[in-house]
N, C-alpha and C. Protein backbone atom coordinates (compact mmCIF):
# COMPACT_ATOMS: atom_id res chain seq x y z
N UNK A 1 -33.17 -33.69 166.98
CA UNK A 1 -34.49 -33.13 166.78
C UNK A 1 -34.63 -31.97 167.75
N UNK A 2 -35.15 -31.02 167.33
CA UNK A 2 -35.25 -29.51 168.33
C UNK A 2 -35.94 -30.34 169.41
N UNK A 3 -36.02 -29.49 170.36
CA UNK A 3 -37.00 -29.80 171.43
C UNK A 3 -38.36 -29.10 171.67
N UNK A 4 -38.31 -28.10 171.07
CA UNK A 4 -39.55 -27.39 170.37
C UNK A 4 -40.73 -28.67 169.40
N UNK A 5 -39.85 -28.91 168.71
CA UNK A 5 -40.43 -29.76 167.59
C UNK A 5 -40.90 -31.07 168.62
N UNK A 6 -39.99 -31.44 168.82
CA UNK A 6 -40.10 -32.94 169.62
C UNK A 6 -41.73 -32.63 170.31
N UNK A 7 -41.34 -31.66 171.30
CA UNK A 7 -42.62 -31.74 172.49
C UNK A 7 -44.23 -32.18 171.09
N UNK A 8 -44.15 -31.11 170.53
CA UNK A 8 -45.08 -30.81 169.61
C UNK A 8 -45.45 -31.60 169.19
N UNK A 9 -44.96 -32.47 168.10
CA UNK A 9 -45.31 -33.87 167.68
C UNK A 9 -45.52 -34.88 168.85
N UNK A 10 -45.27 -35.10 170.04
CA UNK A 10 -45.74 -35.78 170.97
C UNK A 10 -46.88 -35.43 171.56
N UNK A 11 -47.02 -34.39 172.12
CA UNK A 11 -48.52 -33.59 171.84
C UNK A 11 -49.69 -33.73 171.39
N UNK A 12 -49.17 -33.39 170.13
CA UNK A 12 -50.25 -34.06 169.04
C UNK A 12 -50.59 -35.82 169.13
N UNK A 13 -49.60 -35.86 169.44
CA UNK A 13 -49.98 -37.58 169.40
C UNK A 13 -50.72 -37.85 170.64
N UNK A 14 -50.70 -37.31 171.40
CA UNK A 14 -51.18 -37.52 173.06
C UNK A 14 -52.66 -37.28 172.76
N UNK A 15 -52.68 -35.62 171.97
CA UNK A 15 -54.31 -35.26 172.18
C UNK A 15 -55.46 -36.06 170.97
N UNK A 16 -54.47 -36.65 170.14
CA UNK A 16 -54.70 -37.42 168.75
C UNK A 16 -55.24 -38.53 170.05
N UNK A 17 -54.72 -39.64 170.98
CA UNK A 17 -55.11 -40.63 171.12
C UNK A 17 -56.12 -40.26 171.97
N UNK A 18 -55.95 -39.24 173.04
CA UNK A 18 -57.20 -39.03 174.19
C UNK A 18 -58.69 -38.83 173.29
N UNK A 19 -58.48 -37.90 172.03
CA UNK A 19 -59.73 -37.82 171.38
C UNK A 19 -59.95 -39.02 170.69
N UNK A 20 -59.06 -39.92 169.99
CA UNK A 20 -59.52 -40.97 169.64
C UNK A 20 -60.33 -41.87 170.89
N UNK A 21 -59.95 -41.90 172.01
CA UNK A 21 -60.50 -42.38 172.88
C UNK A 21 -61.53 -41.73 173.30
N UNK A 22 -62.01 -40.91 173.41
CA UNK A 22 -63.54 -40.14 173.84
C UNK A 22 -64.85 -40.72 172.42
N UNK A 23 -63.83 -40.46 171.19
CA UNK A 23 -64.50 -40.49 170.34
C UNK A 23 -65.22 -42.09 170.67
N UNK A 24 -64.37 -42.88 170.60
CA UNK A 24 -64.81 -44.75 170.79
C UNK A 24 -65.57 -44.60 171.67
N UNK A 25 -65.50 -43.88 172.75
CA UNK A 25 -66.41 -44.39 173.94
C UNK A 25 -67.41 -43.89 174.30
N UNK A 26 -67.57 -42.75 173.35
CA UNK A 26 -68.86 -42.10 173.46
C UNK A 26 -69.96 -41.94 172.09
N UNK A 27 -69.02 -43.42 171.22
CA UNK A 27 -69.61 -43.58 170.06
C UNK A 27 -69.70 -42.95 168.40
N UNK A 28 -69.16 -41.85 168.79
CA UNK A 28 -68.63 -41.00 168.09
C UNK A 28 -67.91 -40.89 166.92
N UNK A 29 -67.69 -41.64 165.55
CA UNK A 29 -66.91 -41.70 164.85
C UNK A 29 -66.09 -40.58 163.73
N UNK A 30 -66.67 -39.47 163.96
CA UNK A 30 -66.24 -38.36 163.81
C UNK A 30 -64.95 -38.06 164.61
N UNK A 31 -65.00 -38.31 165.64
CA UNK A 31 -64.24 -37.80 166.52
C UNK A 31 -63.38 -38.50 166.47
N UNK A 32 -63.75 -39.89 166.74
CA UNK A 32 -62.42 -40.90 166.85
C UNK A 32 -61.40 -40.54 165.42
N UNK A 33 -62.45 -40.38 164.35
CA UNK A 33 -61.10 -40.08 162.97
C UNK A 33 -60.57 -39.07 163.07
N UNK A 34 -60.84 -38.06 163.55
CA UNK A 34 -59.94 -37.13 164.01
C UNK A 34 -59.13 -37.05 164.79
N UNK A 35 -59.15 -37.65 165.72
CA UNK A 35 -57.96 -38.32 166.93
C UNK A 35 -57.11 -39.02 166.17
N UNK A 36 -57.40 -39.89 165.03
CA UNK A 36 -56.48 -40.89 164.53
C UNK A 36 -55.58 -39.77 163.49
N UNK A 37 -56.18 -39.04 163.07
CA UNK A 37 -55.89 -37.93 162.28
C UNK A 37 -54.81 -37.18 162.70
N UNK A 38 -54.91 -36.74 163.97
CA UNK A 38 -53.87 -35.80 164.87
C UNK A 38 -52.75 -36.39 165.04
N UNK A 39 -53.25 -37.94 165.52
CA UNK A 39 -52.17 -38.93 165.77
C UNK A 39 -50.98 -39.02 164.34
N UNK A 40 -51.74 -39.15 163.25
CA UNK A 40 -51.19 -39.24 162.57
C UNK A 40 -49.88 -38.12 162.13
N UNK A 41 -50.30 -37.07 162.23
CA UNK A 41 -49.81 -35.82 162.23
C UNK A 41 -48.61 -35.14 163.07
N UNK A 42 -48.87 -36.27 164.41
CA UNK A 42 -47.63 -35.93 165.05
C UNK A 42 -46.82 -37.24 164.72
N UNK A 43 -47.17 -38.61 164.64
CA UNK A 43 -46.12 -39.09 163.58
C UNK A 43 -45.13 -39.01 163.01
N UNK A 44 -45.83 -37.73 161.64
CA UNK A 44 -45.36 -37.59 160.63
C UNK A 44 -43.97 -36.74 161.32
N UNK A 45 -44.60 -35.52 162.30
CA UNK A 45 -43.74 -34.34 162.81
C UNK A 45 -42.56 -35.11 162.99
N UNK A 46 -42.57 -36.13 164.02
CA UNK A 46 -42.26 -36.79 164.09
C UNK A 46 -40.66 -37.26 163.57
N UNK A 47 -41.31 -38.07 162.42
CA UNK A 47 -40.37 -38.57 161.29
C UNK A 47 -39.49 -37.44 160.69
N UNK A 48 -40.57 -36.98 160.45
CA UNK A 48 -39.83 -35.75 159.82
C UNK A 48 -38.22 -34.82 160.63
N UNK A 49 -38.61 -34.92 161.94
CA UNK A 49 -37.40 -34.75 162.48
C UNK A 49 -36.00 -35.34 162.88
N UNK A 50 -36.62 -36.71 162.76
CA UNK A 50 -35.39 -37.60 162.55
C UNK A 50 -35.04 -37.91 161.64
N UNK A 51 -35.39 -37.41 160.42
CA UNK A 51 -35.32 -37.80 159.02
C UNK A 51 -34.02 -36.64 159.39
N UNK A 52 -34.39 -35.29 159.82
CA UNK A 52 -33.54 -33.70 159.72
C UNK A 52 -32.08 -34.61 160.42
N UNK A 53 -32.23 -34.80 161.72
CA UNK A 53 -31.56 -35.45 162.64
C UNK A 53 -30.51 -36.43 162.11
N UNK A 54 -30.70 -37.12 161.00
CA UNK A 54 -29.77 -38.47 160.53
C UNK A 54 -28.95 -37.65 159.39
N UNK A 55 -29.26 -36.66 159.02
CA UNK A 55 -28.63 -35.98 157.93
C UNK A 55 -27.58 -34.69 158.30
N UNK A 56 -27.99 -34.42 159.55
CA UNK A 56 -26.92 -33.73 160.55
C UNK A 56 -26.01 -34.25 160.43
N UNK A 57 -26.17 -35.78 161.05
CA UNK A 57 -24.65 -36.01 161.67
C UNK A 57 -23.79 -36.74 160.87
């Protein structure tokens, strides 16, 4: 997986859970689905690169 890519999708997943967490605790459910949203997104990035990664080698 690049390391470009990598950081990125971890990232996303980081700022995906911190906003999911603001969102919960400040009641917010807008927010929290959007945190879960981001999360989701770096996931996918994610997968998607080890999906690239297993077909390399």
């Amino acid at each position: 997986m690049s390391a470009g890519e990598k950081a990125k999708a971890k990232t996303e997943q980081a700022q995906g859970k911190a906003q999911e967490a603001v969102g919960r605790a400040t009641g917010n459910e807008r927010m929290e689905a959007q945190g879960r949203t981001k999360q989701s997104k770096g996931d996918a990035r994610e997968a998607k690169e080890k999906t690239k990664d297993a077909f390399k080698h």
